[in-house]
Protein backbone atom coordinates (compact mmCIF):
# COMPACT_ATOMS: atom_id res chain seq x y z
CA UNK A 1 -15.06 -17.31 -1.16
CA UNK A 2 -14.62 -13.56 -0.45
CA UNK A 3 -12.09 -11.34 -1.78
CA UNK A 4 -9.45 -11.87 1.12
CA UNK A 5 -9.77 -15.66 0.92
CA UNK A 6 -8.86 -15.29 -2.55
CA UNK A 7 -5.45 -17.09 -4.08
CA UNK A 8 -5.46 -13.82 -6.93
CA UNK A 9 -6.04 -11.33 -4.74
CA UNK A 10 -2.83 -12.61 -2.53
CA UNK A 11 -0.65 -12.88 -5.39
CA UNK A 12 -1.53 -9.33 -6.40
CA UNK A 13 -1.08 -8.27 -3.44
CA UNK A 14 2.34 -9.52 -3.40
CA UNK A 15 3.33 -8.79 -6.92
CA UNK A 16 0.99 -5.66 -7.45
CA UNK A 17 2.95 -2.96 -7.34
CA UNK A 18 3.78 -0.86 -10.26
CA UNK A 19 7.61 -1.54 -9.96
CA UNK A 20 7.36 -4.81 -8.60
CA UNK A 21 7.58 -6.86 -11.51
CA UNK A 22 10.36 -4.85 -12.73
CA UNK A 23 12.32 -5.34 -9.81
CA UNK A 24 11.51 -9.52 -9.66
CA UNK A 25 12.32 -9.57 -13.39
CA UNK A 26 16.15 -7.96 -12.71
CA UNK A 27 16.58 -10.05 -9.46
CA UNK A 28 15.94 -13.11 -11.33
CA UNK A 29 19.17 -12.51 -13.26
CA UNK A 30 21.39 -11.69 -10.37
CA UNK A 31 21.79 -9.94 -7.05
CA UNK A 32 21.52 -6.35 -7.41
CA UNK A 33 22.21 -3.16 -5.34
CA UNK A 34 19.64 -0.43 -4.61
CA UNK A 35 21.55 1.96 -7.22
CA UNK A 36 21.70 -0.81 -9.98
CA UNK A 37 17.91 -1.20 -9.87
CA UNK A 38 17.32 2.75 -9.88
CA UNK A 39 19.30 2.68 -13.02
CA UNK A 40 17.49 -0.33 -14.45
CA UNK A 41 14.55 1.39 -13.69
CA UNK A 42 14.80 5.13 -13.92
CA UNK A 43 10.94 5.73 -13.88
CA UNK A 44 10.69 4.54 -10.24
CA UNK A 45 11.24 7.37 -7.90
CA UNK A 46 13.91 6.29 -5.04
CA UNK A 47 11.32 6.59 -2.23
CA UNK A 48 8.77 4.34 -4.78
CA UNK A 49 11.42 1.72 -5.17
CA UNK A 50 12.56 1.97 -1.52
CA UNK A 51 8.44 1.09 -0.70
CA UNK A 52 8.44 -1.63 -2.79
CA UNK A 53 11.68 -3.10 -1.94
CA UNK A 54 10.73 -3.21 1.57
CA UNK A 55 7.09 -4.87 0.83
CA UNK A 56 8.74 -7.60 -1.11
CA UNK A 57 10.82 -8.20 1.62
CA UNK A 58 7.87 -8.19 4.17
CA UNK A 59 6.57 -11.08 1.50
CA UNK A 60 9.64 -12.87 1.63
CA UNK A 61 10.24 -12.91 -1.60
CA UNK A 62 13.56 -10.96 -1.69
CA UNK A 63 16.56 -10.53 0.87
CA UNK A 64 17.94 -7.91 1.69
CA UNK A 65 21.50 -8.68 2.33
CA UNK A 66 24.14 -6.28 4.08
CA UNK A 67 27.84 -5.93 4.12
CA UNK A 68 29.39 -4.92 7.30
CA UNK A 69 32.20 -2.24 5.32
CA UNK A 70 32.93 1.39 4.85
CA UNK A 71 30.81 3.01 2.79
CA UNK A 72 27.79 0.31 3.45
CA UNK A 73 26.86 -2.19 0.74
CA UNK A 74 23.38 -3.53 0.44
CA UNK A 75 22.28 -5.86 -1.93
CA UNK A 76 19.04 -7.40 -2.95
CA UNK A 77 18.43 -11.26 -4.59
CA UNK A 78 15.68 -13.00 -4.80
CA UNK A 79 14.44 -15.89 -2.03
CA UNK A 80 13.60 -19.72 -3.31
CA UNK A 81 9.37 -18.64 -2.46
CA UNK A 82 10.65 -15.34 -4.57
CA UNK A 83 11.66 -17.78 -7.58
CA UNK A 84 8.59 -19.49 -7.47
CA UNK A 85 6.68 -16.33 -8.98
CA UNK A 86 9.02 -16.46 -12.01
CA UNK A 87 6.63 -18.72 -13.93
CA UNK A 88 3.95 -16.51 -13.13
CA UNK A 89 5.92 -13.37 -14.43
CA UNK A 90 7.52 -15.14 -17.36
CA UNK A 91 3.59 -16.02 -18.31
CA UNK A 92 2.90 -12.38 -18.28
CA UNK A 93 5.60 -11.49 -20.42
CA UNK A 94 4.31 -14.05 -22.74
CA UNK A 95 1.11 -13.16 -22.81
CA UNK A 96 2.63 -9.31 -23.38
CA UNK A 97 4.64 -10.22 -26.44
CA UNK A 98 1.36 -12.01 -28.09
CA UNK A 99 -0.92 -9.21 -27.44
CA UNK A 100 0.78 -6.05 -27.24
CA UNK A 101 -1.65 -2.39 -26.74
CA UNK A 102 -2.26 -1.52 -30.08
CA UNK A 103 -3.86 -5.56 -30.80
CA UNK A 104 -5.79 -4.92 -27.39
CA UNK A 105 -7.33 -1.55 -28.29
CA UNK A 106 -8.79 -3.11 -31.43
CA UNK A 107 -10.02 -6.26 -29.53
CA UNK A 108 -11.57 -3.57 -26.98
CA UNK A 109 -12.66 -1.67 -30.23
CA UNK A 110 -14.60 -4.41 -31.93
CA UNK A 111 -16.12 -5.49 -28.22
CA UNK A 112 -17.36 -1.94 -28.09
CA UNK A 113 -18.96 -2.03 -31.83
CA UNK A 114 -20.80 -5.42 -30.85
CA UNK A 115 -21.87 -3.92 -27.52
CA UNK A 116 -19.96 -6.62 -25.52
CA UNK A 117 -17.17 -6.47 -22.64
């Protein structure tokens, strides 16, 4: 199988942006504006989370949803193929609280001592 045909490399490239799971993890509580998630996630320039917004609408994994009023209101919420990644990102987050940096840089530490990968 090459890399294209591969089921990983599609869900990264759906998922694998650097705000991405951010954005997926605050959807997955409610619907949320374009302001809401630049305060949720301050770090993410507007133009970033604009970018990413977009390509996870492309995916189909959000909507984008807008009100026809004066100023204009757009929201975003997650699609039913959106909520299917939640497993995968609640995994993650599992997987983050039971090894968090400083237990992986002294797994990567004794790997380096023992000449291994």
């Amino acid at each position: 199988m090459n890399q294209q045909e591969c089921p990983i490399t599609f869900t990264l490239e759906v998922i694998g942006g650097k705000w991405k799971p951010y954005i997926l993890h605050f959807l997955a509580a409610r619907p949320l504006r374009s302001g809401e998630l630049g305060r949720l996630i301050p770090q993410a320039s507007g133009k970033m989370l604009t970018q990413q917004l977009r390509e996870l609408e492309r995916d189909a994994v959000i909507r984008r949803k807008v009100y026809q009023q004066v100023p204009p209101k757009v929201e975003y919420s997650l699609t039913p193929h959106g909520e299917t990644l939640m497993p995968i990102l609640d995994a993650m987050c599992a997987w983050g609280r039971q090894n968090p940096p400083a237990k992986a840089g002294k797994v990567r530490q004794r790997q380096a001592r023992m000449g291994g990968d």
